[in-house]
PDB file of N, CA and C in Angstrom:
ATOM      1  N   UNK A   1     117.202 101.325  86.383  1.00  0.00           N
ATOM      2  CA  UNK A   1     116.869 100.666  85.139  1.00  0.00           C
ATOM      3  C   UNK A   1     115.496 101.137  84.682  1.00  0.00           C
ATOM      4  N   UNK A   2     115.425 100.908  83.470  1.00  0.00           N
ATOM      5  CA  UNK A   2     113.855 101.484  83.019  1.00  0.00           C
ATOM      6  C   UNK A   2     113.648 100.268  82.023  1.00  0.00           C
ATOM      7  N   UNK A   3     111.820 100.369  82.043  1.00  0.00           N
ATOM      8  CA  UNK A   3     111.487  99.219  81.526  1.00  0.00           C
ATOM      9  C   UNK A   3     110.041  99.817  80.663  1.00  0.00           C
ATOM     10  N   UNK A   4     110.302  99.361  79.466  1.00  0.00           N
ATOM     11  CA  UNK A   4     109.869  99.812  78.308  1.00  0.00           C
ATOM     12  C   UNK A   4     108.861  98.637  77.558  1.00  0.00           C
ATOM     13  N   UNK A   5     107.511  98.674  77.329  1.00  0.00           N
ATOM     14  CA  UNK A   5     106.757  97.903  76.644  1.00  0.00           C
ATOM     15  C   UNK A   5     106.015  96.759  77.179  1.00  0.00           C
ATOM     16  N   UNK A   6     105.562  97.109  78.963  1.00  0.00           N
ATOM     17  CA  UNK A   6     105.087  96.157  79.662  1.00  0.00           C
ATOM     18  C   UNK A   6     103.180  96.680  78.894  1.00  0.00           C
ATOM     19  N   UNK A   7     102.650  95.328  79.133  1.00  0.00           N
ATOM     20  CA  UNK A   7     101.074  95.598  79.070  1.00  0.00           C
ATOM     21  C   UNK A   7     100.110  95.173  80.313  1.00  0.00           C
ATOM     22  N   UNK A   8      99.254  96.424  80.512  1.00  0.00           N
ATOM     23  CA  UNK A   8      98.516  96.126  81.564  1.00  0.00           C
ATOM     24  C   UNK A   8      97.152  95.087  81.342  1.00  0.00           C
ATOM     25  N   UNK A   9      96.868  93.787  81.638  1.00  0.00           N
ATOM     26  CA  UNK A   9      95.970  93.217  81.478  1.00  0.00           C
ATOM     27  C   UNK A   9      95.212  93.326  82.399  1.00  0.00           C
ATOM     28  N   UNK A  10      93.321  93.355  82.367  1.00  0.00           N
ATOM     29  CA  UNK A  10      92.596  93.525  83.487  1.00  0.00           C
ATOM     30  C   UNK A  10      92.543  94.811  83.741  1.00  0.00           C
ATOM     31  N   UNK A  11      93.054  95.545  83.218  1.00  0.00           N
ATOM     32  CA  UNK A  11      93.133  97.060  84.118  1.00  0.00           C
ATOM     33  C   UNK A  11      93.533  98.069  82.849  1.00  0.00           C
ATOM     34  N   UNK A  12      93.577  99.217  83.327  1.00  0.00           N
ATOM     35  CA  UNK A  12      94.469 100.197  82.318  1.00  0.00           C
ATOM     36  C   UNK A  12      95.070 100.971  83.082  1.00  0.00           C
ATOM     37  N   UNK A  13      95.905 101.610  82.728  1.00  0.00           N
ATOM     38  CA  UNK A  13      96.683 102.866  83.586  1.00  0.00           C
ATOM     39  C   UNK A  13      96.109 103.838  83.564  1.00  0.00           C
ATOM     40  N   UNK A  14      95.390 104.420  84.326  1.00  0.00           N
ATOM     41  CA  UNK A  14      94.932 106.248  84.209  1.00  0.00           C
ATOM     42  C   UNK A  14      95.973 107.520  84.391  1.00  0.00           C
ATOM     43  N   UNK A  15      96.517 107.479  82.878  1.00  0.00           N
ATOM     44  CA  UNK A  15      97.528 108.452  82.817  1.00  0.00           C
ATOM     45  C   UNK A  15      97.216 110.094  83.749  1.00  0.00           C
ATOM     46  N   UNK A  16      95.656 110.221  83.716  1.00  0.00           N
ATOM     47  CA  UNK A  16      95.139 111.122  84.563  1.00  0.00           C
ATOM     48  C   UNK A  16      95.760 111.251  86.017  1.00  0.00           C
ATOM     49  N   UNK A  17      95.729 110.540  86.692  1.00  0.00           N
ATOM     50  CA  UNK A  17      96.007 109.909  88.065  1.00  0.00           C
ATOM     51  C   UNK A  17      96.836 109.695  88.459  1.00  0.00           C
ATOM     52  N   UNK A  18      97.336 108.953  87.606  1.00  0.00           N
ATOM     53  CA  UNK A  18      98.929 108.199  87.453  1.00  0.00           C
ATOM     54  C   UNK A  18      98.601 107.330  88.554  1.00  0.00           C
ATOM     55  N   UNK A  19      97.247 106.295  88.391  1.00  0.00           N
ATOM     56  CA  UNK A  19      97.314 104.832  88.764  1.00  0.00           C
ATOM     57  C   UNK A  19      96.615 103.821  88.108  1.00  0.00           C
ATOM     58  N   UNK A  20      96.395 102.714  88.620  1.00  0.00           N
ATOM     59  CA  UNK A  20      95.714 101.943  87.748  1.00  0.00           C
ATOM     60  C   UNK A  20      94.278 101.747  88.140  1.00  0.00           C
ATOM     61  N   UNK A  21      93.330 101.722  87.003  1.00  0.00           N
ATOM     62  CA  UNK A  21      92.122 102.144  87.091  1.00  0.00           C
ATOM     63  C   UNK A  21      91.323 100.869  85.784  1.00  0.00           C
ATOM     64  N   UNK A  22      89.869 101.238  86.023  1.00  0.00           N
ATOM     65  CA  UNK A  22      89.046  99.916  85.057  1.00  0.00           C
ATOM     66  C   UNK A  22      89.368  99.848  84.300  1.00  0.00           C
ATOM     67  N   UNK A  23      89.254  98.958  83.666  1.00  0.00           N
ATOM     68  CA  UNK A  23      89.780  98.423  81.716  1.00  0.00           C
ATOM     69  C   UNK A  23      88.549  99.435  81.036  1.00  0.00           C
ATOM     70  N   UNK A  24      88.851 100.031  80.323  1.00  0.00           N
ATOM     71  CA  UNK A  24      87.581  99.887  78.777  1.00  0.00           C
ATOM     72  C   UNK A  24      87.131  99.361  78.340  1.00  0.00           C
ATOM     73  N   UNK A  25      85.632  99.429  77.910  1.00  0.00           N
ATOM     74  CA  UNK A  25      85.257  98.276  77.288  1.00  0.00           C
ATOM     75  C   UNK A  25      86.122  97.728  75.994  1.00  0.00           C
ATOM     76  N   UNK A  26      85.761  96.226  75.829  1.00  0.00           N
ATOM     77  CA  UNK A  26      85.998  95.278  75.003  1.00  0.00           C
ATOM     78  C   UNK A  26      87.877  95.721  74.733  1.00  0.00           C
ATOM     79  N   UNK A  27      88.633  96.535  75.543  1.00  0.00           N
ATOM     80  CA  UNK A  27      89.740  96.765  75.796  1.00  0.00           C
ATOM     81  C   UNK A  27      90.796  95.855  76.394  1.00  0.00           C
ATOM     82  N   UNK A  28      91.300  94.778  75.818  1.00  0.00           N
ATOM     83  CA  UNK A  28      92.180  93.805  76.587  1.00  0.00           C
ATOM     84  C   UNK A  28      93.316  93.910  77.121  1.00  0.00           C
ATOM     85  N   UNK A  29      94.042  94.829  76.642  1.00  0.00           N
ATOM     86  CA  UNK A  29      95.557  95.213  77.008  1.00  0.00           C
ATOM     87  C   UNK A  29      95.278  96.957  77.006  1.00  0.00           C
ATOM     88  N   UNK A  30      95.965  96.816  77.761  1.00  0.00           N
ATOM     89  CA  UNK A  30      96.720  98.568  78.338  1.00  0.00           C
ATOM     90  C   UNK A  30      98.509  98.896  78.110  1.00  0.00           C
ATOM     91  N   UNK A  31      98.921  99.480  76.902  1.00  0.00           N
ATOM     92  CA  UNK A  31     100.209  99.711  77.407  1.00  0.00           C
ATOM     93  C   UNK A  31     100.806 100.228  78.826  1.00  0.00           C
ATOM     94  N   UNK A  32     101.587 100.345  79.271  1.00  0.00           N
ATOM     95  CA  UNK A  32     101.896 100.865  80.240  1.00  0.00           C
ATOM     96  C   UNK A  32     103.110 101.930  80.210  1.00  0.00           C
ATOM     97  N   UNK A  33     103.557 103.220  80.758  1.00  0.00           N
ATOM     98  CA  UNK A  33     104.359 104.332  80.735  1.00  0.00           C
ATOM     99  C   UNK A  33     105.800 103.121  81.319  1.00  0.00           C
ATOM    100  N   UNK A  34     106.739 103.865  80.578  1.00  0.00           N
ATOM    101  CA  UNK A  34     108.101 103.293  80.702  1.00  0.00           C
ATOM    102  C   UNK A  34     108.111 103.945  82.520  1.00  0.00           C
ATOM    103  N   UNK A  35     108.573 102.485  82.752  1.00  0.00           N
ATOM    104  CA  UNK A  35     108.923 102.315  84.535  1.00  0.00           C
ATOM    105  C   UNK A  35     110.405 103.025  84.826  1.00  0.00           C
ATOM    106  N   UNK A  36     110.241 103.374  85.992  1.00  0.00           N
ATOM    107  CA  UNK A  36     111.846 103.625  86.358  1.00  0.00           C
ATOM    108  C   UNK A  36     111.878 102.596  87.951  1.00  0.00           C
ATOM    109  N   UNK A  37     112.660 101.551  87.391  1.00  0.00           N
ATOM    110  CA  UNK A  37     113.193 101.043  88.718  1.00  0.00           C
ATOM    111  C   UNK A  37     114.561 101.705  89.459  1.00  0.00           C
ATOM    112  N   UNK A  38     114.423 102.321  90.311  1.00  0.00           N
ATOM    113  CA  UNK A  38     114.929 103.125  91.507  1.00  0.00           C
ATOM    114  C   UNK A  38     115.368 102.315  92.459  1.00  0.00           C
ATOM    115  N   UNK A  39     116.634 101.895  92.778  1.00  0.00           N
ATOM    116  CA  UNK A  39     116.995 101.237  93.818  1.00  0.00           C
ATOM    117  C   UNK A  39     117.112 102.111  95.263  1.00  0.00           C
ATOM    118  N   UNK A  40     116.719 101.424  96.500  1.00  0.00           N
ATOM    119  CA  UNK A  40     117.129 102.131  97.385  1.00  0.00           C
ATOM    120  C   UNK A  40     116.495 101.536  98.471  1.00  0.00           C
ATOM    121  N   UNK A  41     116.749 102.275  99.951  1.00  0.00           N
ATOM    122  CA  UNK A  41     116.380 101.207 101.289  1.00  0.00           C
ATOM    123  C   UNK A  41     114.739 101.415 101.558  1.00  0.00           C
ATOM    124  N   UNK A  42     114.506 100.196 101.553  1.00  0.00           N
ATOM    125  CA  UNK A  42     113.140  99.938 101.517  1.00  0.00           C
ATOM    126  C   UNK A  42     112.378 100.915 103.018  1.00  0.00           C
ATOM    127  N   UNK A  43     112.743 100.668 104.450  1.00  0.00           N
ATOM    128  CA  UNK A  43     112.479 101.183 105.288  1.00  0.00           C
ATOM    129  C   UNK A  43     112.344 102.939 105.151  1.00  0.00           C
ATOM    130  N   UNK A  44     112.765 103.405 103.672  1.00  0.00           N
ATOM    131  CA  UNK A  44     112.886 104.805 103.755  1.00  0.00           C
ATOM    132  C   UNK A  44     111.772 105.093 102.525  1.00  0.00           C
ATOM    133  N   UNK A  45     111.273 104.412 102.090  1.00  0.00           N
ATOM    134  CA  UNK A  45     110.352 104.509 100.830  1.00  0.00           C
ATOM    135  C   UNK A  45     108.601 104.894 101.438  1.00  0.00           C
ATOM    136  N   UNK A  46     108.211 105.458 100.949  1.00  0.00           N
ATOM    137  CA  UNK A  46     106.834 106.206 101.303  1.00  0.00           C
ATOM    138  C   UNK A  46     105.771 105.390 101.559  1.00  0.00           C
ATOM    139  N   UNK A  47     104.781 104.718 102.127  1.00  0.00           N
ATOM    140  CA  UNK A  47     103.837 104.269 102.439  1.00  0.00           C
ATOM    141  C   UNK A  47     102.446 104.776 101.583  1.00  0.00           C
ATOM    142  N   UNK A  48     102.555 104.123 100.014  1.00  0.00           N
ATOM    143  CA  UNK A  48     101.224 104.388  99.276  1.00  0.00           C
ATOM    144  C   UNK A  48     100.515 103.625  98.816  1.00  0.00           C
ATOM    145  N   UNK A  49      98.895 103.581  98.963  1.00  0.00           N
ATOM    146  CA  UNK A  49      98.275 102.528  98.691  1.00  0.00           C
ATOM    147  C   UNK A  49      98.980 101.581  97.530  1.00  0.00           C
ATOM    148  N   UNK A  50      99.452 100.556  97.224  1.00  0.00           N
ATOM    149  CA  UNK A  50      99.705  99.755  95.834  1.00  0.00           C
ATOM    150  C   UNK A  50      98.980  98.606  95.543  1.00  0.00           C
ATOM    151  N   UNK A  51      99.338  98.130  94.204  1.00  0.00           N
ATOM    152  CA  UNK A  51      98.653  96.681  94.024  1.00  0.00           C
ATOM    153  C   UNK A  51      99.854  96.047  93.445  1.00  0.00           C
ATOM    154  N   UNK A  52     100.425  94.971  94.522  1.00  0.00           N
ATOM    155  CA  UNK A  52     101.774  94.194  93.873  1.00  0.00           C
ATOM    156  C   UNK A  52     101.233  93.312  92.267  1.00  0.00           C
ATOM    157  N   UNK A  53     102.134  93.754  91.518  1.00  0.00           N
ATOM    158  CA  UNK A  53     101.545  92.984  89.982  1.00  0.00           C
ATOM    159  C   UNK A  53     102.615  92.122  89.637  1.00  0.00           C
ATOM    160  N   UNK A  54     101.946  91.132  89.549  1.00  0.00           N
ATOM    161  CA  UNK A  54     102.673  90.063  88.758  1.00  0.00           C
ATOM    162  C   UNK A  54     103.394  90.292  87.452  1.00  0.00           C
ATOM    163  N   UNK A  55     104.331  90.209  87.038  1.00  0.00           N
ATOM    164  CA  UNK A  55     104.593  90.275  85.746  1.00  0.00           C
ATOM    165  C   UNK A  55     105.069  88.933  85.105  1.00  0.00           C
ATOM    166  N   UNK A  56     104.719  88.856  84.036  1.00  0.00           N
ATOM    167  CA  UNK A  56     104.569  87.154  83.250  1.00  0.00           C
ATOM    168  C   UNK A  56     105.146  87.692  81.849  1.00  0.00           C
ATOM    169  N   UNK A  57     106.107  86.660  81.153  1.00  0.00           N
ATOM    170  CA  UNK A  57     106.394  86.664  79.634  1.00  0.00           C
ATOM    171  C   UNK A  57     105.577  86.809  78.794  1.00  0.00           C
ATOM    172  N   UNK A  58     104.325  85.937  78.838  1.00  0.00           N
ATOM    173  CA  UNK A  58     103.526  85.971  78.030  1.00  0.00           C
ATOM    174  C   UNK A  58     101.894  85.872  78.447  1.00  0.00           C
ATOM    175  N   UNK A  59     101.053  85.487  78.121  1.00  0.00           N
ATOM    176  CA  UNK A  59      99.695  85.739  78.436  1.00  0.00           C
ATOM    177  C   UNK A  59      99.351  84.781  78.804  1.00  0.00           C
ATOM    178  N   UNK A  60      99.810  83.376  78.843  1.00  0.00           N
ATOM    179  CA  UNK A  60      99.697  82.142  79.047  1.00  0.00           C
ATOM    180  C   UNK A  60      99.373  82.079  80.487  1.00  0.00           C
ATOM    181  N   UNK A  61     100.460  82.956  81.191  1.00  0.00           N
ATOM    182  CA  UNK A  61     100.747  82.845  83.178  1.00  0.00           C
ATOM    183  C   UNK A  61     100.707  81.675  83.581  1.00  0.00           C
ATOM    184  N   UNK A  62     101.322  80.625  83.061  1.00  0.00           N
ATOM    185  CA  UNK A  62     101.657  79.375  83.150  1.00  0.00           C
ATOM    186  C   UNK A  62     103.086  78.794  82.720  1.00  0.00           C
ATOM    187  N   UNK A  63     103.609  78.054  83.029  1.00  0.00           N
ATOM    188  CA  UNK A  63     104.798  77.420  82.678  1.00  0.00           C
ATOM    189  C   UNK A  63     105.320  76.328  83.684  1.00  0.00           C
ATOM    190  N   UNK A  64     106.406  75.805  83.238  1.00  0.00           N
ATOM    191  CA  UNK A  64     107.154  74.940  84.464  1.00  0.00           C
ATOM    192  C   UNK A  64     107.375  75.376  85.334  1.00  0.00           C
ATOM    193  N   UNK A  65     108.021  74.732  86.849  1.00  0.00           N
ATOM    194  CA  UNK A  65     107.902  74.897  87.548  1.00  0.00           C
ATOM    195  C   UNK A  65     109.529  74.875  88.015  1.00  0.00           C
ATOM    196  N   UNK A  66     109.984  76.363  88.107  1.00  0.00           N
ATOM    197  CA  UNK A  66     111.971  75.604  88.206  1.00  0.00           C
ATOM    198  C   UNK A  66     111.957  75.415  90.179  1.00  0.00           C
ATOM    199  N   UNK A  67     113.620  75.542  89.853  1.00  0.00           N
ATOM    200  CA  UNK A  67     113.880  75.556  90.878  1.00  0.00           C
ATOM    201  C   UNK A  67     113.702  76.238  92.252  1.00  0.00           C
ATOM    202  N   UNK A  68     114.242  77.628  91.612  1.00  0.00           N
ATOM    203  CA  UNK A  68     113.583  78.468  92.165  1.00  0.00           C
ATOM    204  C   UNK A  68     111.999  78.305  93.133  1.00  0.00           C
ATOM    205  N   UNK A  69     111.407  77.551  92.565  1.00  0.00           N
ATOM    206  CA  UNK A  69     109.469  77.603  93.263  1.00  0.00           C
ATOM    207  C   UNK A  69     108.673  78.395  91.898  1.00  0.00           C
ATOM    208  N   UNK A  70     109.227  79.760  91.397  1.00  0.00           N
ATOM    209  CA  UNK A  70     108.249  80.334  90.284  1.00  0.00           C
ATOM    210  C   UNK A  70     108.318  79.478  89.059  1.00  0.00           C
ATOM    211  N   UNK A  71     106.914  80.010  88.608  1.00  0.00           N
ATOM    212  CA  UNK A  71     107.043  79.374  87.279  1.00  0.00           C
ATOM    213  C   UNK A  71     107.760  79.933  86.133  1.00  0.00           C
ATOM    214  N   UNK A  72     108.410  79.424  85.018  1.00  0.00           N
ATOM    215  CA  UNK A  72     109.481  80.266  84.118  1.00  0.00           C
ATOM    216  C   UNK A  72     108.587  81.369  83.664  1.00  0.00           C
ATOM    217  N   UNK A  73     107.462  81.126  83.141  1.00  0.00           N
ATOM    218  CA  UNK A  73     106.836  82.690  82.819  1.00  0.00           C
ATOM    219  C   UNK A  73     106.682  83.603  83.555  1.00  0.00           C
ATOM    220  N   UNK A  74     107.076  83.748  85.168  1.00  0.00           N
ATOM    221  CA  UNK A  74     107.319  84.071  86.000  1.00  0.00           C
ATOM    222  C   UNK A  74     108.116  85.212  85.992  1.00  0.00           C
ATOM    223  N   UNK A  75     108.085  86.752  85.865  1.00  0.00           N
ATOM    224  CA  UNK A  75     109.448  87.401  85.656  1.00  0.00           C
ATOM    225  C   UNK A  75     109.597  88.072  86.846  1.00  0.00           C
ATOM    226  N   UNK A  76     109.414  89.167  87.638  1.00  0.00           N
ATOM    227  CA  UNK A  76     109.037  89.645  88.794  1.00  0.00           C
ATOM    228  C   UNK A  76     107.792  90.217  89.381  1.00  0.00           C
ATOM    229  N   UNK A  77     107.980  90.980  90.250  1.00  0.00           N
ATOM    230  CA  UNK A  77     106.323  91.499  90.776  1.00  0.00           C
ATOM    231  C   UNK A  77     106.411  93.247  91.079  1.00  0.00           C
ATOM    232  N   UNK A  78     105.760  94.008  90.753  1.00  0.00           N
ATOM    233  CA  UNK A  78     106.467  95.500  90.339  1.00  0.00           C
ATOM    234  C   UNK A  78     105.053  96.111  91.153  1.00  0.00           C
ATOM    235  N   UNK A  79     104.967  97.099  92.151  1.00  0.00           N
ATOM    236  CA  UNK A  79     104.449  97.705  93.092  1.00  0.00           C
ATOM    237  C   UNK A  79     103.710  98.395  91.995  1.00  0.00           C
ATOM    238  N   UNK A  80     102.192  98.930  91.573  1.00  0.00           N
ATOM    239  CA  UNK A  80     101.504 100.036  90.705  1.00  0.00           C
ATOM    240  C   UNK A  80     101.030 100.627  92.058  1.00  0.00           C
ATOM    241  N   UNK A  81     100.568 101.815  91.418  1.00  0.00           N
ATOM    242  CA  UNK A  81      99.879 103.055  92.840  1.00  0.00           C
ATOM    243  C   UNK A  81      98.480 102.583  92.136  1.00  0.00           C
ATOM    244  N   UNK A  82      97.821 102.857  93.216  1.00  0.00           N
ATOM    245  CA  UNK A  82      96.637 102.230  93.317  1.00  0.00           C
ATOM    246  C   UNK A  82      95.585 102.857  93.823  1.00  0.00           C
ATOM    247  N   UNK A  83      94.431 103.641  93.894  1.00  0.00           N
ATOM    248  CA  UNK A  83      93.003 104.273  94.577  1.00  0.00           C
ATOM    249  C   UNK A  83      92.159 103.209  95.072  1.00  0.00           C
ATOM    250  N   UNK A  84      92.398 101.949  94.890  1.00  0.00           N
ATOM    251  CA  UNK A  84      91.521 100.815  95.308  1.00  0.00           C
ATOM    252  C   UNK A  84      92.238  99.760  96.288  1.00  0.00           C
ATOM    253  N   UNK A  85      91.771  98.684  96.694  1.00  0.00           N
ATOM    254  CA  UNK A  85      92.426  98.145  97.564  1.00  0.00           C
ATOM    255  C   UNK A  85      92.691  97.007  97.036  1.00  0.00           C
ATOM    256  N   UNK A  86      93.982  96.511  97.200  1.00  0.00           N
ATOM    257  CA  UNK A  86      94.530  95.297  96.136  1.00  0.00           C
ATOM    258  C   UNK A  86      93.712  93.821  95.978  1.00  0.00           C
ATOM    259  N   UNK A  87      92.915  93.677  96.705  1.00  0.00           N
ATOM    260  CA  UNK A  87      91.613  92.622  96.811  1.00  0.00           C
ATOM    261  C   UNK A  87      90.837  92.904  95.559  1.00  0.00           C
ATOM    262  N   UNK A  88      90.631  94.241  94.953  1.00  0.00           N
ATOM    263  CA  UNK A  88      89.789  94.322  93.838  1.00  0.00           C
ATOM    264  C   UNK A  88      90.382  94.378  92.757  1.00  0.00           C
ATOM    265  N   UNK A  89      91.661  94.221  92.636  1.00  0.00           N
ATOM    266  CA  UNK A  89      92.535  93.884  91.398  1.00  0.00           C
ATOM    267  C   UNK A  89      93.083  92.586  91.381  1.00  0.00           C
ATOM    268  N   UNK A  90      93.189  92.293  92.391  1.00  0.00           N
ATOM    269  CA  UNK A  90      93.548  90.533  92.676  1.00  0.00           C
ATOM    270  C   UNK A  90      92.231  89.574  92.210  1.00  0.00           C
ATOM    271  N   UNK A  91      90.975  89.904  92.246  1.00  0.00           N
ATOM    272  CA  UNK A  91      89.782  89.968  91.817  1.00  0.00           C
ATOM    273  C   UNK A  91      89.841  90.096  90.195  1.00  0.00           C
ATOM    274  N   UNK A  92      90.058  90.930  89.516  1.00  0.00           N
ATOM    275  CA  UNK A  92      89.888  90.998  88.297  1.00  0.00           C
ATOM    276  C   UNK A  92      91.454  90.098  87.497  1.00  0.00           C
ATOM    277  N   UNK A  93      92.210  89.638  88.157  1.00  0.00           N
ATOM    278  CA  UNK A  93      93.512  89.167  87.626  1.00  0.00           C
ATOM    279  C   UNK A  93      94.320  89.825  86.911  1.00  0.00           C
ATOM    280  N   UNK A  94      94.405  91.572  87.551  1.00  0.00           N
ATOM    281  CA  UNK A  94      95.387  91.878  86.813  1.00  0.00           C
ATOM    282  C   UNK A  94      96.671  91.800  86.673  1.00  0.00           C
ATOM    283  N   UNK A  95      97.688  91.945  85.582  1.00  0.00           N
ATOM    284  CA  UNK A  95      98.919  91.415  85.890  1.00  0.00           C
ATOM    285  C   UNK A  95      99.212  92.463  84.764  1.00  0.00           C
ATOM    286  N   UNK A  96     100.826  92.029  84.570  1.00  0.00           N
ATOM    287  CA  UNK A  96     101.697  92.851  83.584  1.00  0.00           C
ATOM    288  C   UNK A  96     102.527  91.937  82.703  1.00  0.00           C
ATOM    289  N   UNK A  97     102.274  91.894  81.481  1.00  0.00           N
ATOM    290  CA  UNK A  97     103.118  91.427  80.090  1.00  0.00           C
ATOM    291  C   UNK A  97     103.303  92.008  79.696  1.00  0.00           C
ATOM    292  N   UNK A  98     104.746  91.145  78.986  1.00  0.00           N
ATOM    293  CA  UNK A  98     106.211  91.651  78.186  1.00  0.00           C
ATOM    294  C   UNK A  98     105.736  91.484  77.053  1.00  0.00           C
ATOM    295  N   UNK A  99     104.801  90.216  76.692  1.00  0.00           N
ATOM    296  CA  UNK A  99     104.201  90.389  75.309  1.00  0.00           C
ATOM    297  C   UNK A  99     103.291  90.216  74.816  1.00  0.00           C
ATOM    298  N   UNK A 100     102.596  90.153  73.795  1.00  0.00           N
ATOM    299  CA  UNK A 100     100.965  89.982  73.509  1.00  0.00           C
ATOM    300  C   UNK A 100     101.145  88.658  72.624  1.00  0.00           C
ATOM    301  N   UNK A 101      99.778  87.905  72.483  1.00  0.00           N
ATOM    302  CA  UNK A 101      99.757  87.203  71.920  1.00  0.00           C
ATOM    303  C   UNK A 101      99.277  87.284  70.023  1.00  0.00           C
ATOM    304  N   UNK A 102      99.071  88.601  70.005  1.00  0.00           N
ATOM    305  CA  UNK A 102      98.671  88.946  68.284  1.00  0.00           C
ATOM    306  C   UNK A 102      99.646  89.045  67.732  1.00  0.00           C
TER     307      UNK A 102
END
């Protein structure tokens, strides 16, 4: 599956690199490159630094609380490659939205 029109908050993508790297100034959102989710056995997948990202509906990152345990703005959590160690992005709160609030 591919996924088209996520935004990087807290961070930007360094298309250079191809990871995620500092925001710009006064820069709030980062588009992000259309994802390819790749299914396949986890035990066979490569060992590279990442930062697990939250992904949320909207900018809010709040909502009820279902059944499930997540909250509905809650959508999944998508592995980025990373040069830093996920403590310093967990630190700045970065995450990934489906939409902006403008």
């Amino acid at each position: 599956a591919y996924i088209k029109g996520l935004f990087l908050e807290g961070a930007r993508w360094d298309r250079d690199n191809m990871v995620i790297g500092e925001s710009y100034p006064k820069l709030l959102y980062d588009p992000l490159p259309i994802i390819w989710l790749k299914p396949g056995e986890k035990d066979k997948f490569e060992d590279k630094p990442s930062y697990a990202s939250p992904v949320y509906k909207t900018s809010a990152r709040r909502g009820t609380l279902s059944t499930t345990g997540h909250s509905t703005n809650y959508v999944l959590t998508i592995q980025l490659p990373s040069d830093k160690p996920k403590s310093h992005w967990i630190n700045r709160g970065v995450a990934l939205l489906c939409q902006l609030n403008d």
